[in-house]
Protein backbone atom coordinates (compact mmCIF):
# COMPACT_ATOMS: atom_id res chain seq x y z
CA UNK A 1 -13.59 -76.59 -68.67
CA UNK A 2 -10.08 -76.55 -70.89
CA UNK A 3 -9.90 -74.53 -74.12
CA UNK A 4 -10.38 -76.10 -77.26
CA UNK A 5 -7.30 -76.98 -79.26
CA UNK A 6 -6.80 -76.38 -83.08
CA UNK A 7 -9.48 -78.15 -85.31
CA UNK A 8 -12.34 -77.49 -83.36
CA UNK A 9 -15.74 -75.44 -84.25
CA UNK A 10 -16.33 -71.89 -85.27
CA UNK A 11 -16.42 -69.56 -82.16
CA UNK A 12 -17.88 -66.20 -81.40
CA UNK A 13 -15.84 -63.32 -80.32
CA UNK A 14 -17.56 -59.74 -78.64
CA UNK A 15 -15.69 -57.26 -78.43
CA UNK A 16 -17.34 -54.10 -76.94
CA UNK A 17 -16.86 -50.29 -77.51
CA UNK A 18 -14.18 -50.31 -74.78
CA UNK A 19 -12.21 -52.72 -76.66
CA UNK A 20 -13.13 -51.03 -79.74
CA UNK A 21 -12.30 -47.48 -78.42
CA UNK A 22 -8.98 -46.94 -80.38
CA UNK A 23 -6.41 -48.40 -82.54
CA UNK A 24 -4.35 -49.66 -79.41
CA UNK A 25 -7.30 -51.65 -78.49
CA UNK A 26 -8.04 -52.94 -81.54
CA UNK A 27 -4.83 -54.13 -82.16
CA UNK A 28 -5.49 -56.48 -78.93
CA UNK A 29 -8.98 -57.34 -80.81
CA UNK A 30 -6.68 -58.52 -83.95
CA UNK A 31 -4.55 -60.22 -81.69
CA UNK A 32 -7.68 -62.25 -80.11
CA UNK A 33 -9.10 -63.00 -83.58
CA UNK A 34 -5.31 -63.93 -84.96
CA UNK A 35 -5.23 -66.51 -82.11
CA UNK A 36 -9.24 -68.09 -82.09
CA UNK A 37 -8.78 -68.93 -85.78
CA UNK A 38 -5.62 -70.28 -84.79
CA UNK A 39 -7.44 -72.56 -82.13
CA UNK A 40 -10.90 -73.11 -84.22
CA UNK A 41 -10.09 -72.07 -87.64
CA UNK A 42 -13.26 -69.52 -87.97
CA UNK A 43 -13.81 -66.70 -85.95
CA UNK A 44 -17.49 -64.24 -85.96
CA UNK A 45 -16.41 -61.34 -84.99
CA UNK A 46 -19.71 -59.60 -83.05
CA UNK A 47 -18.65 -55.63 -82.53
CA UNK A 48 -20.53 -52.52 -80.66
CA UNK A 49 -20.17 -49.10 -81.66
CA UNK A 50 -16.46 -47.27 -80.97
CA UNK A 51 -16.47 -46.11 -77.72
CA UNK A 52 -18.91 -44.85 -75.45
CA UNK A 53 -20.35 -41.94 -74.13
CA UNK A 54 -18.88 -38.30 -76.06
CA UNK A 55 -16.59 -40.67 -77.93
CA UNK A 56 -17.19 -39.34 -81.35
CA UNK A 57 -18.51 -42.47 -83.13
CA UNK A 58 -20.80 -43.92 -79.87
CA UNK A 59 -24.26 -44.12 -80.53
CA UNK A 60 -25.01 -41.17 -77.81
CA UNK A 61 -22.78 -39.03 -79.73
CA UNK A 62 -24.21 -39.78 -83.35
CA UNK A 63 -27.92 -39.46 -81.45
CA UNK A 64 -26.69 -36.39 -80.36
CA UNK A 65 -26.55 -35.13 -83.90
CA UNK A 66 -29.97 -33.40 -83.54
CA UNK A 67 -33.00 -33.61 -81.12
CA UNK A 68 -35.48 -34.24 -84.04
CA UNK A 69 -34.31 -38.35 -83.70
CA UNK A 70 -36.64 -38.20 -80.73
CA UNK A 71 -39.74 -37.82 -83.18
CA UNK A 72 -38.64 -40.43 -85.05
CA UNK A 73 -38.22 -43.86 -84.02
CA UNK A 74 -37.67 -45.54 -87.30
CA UNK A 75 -34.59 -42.78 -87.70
CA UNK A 76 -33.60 -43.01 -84.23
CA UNK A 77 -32.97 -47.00 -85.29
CA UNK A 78 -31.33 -45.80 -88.30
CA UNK A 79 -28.75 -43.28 -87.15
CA UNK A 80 -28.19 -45.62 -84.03
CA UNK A 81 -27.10 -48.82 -86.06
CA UNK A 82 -24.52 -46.23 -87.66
CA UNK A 83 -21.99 -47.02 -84.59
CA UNK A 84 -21.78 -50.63 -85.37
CA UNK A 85 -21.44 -50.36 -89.14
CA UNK A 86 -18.90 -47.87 -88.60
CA UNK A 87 -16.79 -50.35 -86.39
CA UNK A 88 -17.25 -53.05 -88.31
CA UNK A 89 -15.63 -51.36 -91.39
CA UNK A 90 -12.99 -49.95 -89.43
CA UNK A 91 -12.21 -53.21 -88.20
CA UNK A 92 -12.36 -54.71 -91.16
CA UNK A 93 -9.77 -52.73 -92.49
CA UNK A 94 -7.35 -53.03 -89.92
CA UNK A 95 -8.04 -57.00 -90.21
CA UNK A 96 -6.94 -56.79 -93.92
CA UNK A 97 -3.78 -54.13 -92.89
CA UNK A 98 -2.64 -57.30 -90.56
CA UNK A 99 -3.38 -59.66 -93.60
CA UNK A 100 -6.60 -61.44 -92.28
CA UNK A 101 -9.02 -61.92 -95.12
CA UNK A 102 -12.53 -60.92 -93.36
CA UNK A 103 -16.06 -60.03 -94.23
CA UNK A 104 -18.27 -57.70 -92.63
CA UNK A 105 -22.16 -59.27 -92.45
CA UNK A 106 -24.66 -56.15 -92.14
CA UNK A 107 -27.84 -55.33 -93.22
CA UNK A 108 -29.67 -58.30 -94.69
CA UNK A 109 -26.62 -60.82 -94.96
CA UNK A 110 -26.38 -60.81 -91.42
CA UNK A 111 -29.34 -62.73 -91.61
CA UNK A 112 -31.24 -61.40 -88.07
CA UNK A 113 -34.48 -60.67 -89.11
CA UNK A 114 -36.15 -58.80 -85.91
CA UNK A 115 -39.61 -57.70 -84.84
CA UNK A 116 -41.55 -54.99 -82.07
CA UNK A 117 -41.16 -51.88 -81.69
CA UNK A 118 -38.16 -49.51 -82.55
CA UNK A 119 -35.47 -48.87 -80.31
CA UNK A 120 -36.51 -52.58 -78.47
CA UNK A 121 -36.69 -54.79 -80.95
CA UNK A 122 -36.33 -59.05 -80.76
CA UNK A 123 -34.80 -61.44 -82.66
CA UNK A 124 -37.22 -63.21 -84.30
CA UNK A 125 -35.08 -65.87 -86.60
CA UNK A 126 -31.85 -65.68 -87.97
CA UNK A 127 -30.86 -66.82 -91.11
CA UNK A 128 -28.03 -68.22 -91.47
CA UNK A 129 -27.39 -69.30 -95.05
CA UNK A 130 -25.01 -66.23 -96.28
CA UNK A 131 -22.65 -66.82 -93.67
CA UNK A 132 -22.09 -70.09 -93.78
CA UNK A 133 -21.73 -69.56 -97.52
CA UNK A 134 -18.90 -66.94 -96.78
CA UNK A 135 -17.21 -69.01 -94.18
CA UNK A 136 -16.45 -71.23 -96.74
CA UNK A 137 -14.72 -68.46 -98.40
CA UNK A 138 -13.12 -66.52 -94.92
CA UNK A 139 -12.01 -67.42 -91.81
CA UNK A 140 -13.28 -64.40 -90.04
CA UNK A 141 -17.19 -63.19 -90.89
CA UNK A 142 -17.60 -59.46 -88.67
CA UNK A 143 -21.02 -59.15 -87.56
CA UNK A 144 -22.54 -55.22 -86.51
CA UNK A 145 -24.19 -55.92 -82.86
CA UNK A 146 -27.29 -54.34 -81.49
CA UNK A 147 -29.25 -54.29 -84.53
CA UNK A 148 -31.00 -56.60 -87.26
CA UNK A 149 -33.80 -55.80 -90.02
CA UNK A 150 -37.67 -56.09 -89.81
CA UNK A 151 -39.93 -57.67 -92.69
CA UNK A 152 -40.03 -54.38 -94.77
CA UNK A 153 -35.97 -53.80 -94.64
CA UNK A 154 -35.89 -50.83 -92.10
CA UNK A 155 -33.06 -51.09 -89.63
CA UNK A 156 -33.85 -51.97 -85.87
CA UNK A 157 -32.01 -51.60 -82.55
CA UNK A 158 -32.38 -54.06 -79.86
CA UNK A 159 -31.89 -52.21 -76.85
CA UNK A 160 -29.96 -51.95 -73.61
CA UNK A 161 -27.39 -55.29 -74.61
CA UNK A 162 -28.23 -55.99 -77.96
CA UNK A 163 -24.61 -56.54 -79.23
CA UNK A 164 -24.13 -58.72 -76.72
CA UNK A 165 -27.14 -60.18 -77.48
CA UNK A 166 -26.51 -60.60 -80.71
CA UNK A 167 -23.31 -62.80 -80.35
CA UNK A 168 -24.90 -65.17 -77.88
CA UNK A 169 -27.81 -65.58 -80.45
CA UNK A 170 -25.78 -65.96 -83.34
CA UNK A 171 -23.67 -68.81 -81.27
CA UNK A 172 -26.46 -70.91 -80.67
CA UNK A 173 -27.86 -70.51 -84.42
CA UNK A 174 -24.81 -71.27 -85.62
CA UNK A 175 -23.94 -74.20 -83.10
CA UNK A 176 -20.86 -72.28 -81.92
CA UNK A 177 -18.65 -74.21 -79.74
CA UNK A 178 -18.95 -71.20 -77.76
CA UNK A 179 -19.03 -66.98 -77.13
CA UNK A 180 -16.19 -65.25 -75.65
CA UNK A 181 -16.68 -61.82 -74.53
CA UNK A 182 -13.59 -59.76 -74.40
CA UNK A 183 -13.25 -56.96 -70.91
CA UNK A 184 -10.97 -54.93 -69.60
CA UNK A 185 -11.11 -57.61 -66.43
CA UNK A 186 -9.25 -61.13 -66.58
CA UNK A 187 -12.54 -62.34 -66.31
CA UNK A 188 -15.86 -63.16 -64.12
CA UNK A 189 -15.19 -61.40 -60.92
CA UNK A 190 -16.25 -62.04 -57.39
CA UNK A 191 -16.48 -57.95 -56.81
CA UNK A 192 -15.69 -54.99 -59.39
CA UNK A 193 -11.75 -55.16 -59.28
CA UNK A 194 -12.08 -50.90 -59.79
CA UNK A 195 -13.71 -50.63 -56.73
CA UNK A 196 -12.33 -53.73 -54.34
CA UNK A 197 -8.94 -54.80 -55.94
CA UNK A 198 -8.64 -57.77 -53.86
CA UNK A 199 -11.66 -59.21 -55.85
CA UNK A 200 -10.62 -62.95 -57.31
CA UNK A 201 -11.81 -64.44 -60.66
CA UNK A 202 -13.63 -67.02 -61.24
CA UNK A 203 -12.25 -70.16 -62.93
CA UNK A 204 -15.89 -71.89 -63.88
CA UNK A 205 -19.19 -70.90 -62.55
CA UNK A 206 -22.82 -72.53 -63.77
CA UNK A 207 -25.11 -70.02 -65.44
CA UNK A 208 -27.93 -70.12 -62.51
CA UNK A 209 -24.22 -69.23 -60.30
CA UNK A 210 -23.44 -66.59 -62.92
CA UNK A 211 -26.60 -64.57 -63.24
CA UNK A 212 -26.90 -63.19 -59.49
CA UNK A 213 -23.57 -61.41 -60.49
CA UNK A 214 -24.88 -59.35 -63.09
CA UNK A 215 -27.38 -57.96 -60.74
CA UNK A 216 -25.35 -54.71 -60.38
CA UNK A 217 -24.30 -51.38 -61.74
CA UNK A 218 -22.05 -52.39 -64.01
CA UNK A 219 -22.66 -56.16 -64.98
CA UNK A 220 -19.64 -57.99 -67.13
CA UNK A 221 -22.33 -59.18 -69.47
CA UNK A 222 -26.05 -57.64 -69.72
CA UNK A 223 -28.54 -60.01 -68.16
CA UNK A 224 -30.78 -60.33 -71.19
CA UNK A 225 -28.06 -61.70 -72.74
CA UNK A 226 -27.06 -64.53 -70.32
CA UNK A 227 -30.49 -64.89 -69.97
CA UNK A 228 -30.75 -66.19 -73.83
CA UNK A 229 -27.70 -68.18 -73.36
CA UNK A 230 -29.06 -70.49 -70.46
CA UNK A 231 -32.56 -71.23 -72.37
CA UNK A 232 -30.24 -71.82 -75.75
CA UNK A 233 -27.26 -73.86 -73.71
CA UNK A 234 -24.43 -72.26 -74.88
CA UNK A 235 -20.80 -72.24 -73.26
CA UNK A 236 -19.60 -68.50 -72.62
CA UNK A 237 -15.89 -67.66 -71.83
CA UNK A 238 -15.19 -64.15 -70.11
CA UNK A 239 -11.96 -63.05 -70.57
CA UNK A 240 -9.55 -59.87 -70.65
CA UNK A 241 -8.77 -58.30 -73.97
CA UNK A 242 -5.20 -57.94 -73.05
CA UNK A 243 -3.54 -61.15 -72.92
CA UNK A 244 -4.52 -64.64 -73.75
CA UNK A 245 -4.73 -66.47 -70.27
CA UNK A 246 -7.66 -68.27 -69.39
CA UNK A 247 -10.49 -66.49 -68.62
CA UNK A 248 -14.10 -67.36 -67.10
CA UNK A 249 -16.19 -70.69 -68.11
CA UNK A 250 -19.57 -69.92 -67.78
CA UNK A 251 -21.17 -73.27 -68.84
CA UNK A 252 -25.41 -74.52 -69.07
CA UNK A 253 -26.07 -76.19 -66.27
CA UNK A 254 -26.77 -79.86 -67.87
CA UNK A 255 -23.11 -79.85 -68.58
């Protein structure tokens, strides 16, 4: 499957914590957004929290804040969904330093209204009428993963890959040409290159051939995710965060 040249849809870029991590890496998340609206003219930007672990704005570090989140689920949510709006403005910002025009969508103008239980909650619909009204206005829309709001307005998290989650949801409510999910690999991987470097990348693989390969410690995409994807039909592209060569189609299998 060859990229899409300039003119084409609106695309969804994730860009996880490890892209996310510092201004280094963000500058290669400015230079991915700089060249997708270049190729598709609008870019949704879907972000996780900075960092990971003991970074100081993860979501283990801000839940780390006090043990009393643990008796409270509804704060838990709230505290947790912190990471992402924190990323998203900081992102923003830098977006506007480089002289992109950009919106951040949180809260209810991101329009994913969830249900269940804190700390795993669903999408249930997302409405998409705000940002479509703002991408008439900006070419790049940022988007907090990992969260959305219930009925009553109280922030929920979505669990174990909710950002990436999000972005694959958001793609197919949208009618994205497609996600791409930004990684410190080149792409889809036939072992973990940090462990066997002689592993080889994938140029195109089906999504029933891509989801045995997230069966594993450290999958390139969470399952749940690609999961959604195949029952909404939506093209994914893996790729590194570091340069701009073709990464890994990941395409529904009627295609």
């Amino acid at each position: 499957m060859s990229r899409r040249k300039l003119g084409d849809e609106m695309i969804i870029q994730k860009f996880g914590g490890a892209a996310m991590k510092d201004h280094a890496m963000r500058r290669l998340c400015i230079d991915r957004i700089q060249e997708g609206i270049y190729l598709h003219n609008q870019v949704i930007a879907v972000v996780s929290a900075i960092g990971r672990q003991e970074s100081p704005y993860s979501t283990d570090r801000l839940l780390s804040i006090t043990p009393a989140f643990e008796e409270s689920t509804a704060a838990w949510d709230l505290a947790a969904s912190c990471g992402e709006l924190i990323a998203s403005a900081v992102l923003s910002a830098e977006l506007e330093k480089a002289g992109i025009r950009n919106k951040v969508m949180h809260s209810v103008n991101s329009g994913i209204q969830t249900v269940g239980p804190f700390g795993n909650a669903t999408i249930e619909t997302i409405e998409t009428s705000s940002i479509e009204k703002d991408l008439q206005d900006y070419s790049c829309l940022i988007i907090p993963g990992f969260q959305g709001m219930s009925a009553t307005g109280d922030y929920m998290t979505l669990g174990r890959g909710g950002s990436d989650l999000t972005a694959i949801a958001l793609g197919s409510s949208l009618k994205a040409s497609h996600v791409e999910f930004f990684k410190d690999v080149p792409g889809v991987m036939s072992a973990d290159p940090h462990i066997n470097p002689s592993a080889k990348k994938f140029a195109t693989l089906t999504i029933d051939e891509f989801l045995p390969l997230l069966e594993c410690e450290r999958p390139v995409i969470q399952q749940r995710a690609a999961l959604y994807a195949k029952k909404a039909a939506i093209p994914l592209c893996v790729r590194g965060i570091a340069a701009s060569e073709e990464g890994t189609w990941v395409i529904p299998n009627s295609l």
